[in-house]
Structures are given as structure tokens and as C-alpha cells.
N, C-alpha and C. Protein backbone atom coordinates (compact mmCIF):
# COMPACT_ATOMS: atom_id res chain seq x y z
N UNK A 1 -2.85 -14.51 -9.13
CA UNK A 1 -2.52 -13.10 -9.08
C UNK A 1 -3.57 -12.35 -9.90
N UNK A 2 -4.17 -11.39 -9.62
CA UNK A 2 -5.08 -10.78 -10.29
C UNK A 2 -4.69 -9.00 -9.86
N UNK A 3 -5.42 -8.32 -10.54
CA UNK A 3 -4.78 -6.56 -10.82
C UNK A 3 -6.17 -5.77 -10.27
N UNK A 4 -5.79 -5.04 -9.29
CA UNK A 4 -7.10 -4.13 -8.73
C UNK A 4 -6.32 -2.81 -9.01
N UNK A 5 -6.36 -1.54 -10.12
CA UNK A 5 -6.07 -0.88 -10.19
C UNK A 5 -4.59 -0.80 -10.81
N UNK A 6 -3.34 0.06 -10.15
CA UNK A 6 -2.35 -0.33 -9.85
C UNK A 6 -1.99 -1.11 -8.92
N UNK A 7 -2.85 -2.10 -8.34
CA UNK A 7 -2.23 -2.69 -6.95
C UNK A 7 -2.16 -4.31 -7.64
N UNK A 8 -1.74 -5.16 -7.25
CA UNK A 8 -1.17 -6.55 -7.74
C UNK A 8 -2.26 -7.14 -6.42
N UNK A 9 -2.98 -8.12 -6.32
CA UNK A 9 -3.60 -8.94 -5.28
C UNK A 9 -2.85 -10.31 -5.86
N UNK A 10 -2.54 -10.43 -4.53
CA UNK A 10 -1.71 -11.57 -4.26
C UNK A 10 -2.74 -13.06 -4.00
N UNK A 11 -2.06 -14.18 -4.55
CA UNK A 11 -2.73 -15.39 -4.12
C UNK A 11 -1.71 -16.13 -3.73
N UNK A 12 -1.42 -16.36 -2.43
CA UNK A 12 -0.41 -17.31 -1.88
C UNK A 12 -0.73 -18.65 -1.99
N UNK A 13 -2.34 -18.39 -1.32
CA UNK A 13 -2.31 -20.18 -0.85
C UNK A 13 -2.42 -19.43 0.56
N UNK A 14 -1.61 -18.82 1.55
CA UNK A 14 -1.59 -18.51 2.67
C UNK A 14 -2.57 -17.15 3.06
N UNK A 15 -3.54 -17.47 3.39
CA UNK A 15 -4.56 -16.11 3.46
C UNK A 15 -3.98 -15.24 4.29
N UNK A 16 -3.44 -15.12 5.27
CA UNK A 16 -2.73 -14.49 6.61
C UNK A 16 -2.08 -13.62 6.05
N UNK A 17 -0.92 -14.30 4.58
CA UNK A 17 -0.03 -13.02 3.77
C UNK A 17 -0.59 -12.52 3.03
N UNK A 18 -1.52 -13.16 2.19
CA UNK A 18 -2.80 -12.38 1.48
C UNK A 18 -3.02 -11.26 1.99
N UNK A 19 -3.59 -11.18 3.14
CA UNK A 19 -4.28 -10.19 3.53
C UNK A 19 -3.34 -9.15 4.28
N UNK A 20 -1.83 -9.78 4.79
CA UNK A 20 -1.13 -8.37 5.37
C UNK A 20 -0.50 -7.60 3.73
N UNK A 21 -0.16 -8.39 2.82
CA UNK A 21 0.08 -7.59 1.78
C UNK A 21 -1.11 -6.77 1.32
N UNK A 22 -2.72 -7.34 1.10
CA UNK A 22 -3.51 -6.49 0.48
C UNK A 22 -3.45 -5.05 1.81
N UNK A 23 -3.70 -5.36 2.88
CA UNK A 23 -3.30 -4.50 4.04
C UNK A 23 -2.24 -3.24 3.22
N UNK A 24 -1.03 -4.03 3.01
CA UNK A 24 -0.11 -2.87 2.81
C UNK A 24 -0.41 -2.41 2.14
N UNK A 25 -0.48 -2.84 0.77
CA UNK A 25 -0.76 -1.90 -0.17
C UNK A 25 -1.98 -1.30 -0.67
N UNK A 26 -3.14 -1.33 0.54
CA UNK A 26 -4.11 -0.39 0.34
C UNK A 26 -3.39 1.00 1.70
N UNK A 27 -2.28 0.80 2.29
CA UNK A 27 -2.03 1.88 3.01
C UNK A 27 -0.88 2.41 2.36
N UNK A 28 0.04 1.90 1.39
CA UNK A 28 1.12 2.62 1.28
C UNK A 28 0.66 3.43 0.07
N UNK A 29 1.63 4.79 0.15
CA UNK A 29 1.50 5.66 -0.99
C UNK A 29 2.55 6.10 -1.72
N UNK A 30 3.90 5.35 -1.21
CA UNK A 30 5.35 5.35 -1.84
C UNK A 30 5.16 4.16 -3.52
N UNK A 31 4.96 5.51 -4.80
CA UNK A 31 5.15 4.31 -6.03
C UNK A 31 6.20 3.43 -5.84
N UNK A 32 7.41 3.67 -5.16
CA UNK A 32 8.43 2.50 -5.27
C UNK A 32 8.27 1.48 -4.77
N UNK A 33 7.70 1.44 -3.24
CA UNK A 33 7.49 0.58 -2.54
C UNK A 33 6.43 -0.51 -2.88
N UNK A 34 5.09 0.50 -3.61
CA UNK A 34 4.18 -0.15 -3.88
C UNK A 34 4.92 -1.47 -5.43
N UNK A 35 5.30 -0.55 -6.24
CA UNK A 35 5.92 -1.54 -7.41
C UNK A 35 6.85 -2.52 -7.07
N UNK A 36 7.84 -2.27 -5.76
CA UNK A 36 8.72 -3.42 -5.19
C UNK A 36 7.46 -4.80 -4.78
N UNK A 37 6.58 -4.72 -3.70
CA UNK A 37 5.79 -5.40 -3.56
C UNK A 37 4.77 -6.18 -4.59
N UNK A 38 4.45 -4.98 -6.02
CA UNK A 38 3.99 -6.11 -6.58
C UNK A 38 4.87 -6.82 -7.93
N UNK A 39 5.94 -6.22 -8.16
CA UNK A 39 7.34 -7.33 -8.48
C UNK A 39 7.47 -8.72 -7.86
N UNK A 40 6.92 -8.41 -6.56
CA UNK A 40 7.39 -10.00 -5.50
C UNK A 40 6.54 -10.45 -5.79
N UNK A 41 5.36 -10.13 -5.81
CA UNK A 41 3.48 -11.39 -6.00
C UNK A 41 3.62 -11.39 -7.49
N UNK A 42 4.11 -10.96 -8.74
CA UNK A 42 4.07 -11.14 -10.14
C UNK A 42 5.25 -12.73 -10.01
N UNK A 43 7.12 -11.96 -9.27
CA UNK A 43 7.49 -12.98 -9.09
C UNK A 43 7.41 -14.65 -8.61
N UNK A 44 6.22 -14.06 -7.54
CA UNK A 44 5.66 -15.28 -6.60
C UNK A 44 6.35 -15.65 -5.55
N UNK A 45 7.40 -14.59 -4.99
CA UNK A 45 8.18 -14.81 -3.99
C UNK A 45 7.75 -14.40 -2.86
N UNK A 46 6.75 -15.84 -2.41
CA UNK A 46 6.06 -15.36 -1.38
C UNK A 46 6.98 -15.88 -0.06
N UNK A 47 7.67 -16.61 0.01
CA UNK A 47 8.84 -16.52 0.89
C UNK A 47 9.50 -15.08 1.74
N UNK A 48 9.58 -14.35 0.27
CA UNK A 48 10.11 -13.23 0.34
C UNK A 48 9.35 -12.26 1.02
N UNK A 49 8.14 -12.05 0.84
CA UNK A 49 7.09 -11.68 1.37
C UNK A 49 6.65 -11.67 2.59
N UNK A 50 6.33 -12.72 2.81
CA UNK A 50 6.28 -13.80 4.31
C UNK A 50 7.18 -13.19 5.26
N UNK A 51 8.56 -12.94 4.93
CA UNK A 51 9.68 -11.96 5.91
C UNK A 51 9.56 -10.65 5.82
N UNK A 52 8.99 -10.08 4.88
CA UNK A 52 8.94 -8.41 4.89
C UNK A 52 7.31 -8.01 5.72
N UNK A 53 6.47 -8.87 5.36
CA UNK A 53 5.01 -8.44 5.80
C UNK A 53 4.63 -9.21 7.41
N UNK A 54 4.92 -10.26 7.73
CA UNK A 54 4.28 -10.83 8.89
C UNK A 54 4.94 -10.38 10.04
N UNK A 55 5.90 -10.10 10.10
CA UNK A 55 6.02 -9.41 11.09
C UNK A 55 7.01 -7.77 11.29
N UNK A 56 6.11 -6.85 12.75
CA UNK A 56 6.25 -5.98 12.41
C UNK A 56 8.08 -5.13 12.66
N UNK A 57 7.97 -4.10 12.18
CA UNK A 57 9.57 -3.41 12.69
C UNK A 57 9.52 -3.34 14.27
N UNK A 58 11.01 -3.82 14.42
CA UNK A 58 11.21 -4.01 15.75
C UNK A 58 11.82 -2.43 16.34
N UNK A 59 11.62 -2.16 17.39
CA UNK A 59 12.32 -1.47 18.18
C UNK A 59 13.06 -1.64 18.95
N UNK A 60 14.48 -1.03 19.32
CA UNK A 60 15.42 -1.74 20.35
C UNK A 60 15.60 -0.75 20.76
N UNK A 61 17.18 -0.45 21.86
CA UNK A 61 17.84 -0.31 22.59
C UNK A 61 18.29 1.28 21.48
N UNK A 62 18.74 1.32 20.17
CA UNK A 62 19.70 2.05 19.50
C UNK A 62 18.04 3.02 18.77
N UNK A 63 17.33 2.23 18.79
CA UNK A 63 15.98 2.98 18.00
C UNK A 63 15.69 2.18 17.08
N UNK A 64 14.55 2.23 15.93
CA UNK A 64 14.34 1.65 14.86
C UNK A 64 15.41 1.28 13.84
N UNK A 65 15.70 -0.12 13.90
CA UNK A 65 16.87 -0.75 12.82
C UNK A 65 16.06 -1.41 11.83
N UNK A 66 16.23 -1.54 10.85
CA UNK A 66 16.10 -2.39 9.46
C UNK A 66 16.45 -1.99 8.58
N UNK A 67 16.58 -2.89 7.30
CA UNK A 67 16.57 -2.31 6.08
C UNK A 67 15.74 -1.51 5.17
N UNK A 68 16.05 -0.73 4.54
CA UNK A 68 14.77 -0.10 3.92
C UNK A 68 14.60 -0.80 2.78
N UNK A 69 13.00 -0.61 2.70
CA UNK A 69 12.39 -1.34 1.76
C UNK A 69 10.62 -1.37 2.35
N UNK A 70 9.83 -2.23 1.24
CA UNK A 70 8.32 -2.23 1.53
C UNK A 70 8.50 -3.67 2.47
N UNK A 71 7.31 -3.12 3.31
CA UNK A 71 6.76 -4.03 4.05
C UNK A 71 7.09 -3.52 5.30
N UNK A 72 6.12 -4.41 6.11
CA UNK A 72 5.90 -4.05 7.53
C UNK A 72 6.97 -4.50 8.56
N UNK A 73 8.24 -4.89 8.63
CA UNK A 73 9.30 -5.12 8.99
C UNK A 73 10.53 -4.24 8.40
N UNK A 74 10.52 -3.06 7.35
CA UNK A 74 11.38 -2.63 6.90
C UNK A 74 10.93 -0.98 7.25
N UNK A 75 12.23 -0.35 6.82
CA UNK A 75 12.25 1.26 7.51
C UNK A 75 11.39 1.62 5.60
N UNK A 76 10.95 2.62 5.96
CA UNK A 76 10.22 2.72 4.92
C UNK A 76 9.16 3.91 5.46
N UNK A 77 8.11 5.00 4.50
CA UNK A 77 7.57 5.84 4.65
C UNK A 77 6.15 5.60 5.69
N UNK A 78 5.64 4.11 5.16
CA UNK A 78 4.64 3.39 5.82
C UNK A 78 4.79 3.43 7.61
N UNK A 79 5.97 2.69 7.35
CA UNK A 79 6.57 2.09 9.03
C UNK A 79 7.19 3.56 9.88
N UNK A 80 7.54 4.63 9.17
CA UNK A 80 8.08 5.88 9.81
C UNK A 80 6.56 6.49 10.34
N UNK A 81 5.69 6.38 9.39
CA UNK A 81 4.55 7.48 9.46
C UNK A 81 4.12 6.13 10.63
N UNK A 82 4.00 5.12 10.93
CA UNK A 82 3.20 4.40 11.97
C UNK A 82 3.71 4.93 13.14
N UNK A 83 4.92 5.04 13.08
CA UNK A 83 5.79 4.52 14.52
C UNK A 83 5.64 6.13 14.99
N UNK A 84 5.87 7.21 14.10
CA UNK A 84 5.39 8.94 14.06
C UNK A 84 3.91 8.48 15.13
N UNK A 85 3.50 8.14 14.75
CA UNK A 85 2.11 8.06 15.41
C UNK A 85 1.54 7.57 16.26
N UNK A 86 2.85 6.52 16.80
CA UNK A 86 2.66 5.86 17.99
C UNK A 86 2.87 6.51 19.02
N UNK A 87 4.47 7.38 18.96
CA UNK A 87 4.88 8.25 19.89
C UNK A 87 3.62 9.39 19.92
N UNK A 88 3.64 10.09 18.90
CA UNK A 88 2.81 11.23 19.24
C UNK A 88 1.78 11.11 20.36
N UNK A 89 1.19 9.59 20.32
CA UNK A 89 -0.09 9.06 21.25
C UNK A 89 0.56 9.14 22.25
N UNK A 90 1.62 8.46 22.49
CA UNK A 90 2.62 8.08 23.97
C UNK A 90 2.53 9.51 24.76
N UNK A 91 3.49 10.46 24.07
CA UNK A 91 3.50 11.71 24.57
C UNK A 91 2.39 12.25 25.00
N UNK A 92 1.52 12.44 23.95
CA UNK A 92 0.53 12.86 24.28
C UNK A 92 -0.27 12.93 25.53
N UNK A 93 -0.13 11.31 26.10
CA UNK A 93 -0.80 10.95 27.12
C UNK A 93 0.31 11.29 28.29
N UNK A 94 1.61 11.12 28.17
CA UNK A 94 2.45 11.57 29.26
C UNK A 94 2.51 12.98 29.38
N UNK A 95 2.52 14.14 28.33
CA UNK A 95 2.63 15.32 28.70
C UNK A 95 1.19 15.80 28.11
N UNK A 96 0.22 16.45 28.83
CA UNK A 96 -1.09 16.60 28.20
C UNK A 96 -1.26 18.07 27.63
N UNK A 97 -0.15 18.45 27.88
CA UNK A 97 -0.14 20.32 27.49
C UNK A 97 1.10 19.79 25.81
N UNK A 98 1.11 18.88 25.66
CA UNK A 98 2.46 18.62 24.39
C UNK A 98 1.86 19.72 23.51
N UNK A 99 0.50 19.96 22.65
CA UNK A 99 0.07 21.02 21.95
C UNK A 99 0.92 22.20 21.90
N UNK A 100 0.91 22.88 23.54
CA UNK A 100 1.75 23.79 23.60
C UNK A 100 3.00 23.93 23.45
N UNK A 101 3.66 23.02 24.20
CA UNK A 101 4.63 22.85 24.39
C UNK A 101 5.68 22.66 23.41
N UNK A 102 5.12 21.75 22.12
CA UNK A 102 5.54 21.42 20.90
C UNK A 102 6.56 20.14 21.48
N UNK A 103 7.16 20.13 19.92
CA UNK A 103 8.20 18.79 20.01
C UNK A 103 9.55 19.07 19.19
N UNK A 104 10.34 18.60 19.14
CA UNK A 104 11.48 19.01 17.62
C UNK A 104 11.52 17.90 16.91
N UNK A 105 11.85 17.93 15.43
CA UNK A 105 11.99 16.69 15.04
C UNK A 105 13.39 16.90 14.02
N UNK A 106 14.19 16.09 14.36
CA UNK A 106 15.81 16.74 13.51
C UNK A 106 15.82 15.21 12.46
N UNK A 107 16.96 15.47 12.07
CA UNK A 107 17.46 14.53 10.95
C UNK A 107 18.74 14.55 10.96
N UNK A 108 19.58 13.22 10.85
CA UNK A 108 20.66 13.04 10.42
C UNK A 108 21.17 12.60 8.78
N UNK A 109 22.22 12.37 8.96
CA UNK A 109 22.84 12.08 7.51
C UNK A 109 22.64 10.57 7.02
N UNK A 110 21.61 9.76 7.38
CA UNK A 110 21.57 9.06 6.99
C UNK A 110 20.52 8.92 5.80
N UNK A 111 20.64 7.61 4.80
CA UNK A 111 19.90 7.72 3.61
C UNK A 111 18.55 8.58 4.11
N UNK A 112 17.90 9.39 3.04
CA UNK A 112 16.64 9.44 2.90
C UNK A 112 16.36 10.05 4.34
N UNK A 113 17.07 10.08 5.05
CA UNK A 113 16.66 11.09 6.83
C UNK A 113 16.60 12.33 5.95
N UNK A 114 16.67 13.35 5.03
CA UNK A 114 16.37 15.11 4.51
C UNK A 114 14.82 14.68 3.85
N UNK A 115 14.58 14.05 3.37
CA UNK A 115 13.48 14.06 2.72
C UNK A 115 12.14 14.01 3.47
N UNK A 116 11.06 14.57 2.84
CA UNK A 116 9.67 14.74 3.36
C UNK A 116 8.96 13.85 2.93
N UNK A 117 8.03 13.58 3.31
CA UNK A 117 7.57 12.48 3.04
C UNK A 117 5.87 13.68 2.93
């Protein structure tokens, strides 16, 4: 384990998680998330890791489900602002006037749905 800044660099042994954690946390900008993640590489719970980072949030049938938390499998500011950006492309390419047209974006009562990111 070695310290680049505030960021924790991880040494698994497994380069693959190595590098989706250094990944994350040169993209995330949530202090919580970032300090949850390097709690786990100080802990060494790269197990733990291994399930939050290798693979990504799923989409279904109901919309984006997981737990919140860091990593690339959990609902989180990272994984909202990706998936924000996936659609925008989608649309984009299906409606080519979207500029004009605009979009809405609402919120429910669930955790953390009022907040800005």
C-alpha cells in the first residue's frame, strides 16, 4: 500500500483490481466515497473490493438497483454521473433536435435522490 496524495494505491497481488481501483479513484470526487475505498486497501479487504470494483452497475427491468456506496457496481455520484452520460449519448442520437427540445429530470424520495451533486 503506498499514498499518492490523498488517494491510497492499492497492492493486491491482482493487477486487474489494482488498476480498476486506481481507475476509481483518480475519477471519483465524493470525499466519502474516496475515504470508504481507501479504508478497504489500508484494511486489505481486497475481497471486498474485488465485488464493488470489477464489475459494473447493472441495469434492469425496474432501472438502476444497488446499494450505495464506492465502486463501480454501487449507486453512487461516480456511477449516476456515468450512466447521466450514457443516456444523454443514447438520446442524443435517437432525437437529434434533443438541444431544443430539452429533457426533465425529477427526483423521488429516495435517499440522497434531492441532492446535487
Amino acid at each position: 500500500m503506498a499514498r499518492r496524495g490523498d488517494r491510497t494505491v492499492a497492492s493486491s497481488g491482482d493487477s486487474g483490481l489494482d488498476e480498476k481501483i486506481s481507475e476509481w479513484l483518480s475519477l471519483d470526487q465524493h470525499p466519502d466515497s474516496i475515504a470508504e475505498v481507501n479504508q478497504l486497501i489500508k484494511e486489505m479487504k481486497f475481497e471486498e473490493l474485488r465485488a464493488i470494483m470489477m464489475s459494473p452497475l447493472s441495469f434492469g427491468t425496474a432501472g438502476l438497483r444497488s446499494k450505495m456506496g464506492a465502486g463501480f457496481s454501487r449507486i453512487n455520484d461516480l456511477t449516476i454521473i456515468q450512466a447521466t452520460q450514457g443516456l444523454c449519448k443514447y438520446l442524443e442520437k435517437l432525437f437529434p433536435d434533443l438541444k431544443e427540445r430539452g429533457v426533465v429530470v425529477g427526483y423521488d424520495a429516495r435517499n440522497n435522490s434531492k441532492r446535487q451533486v
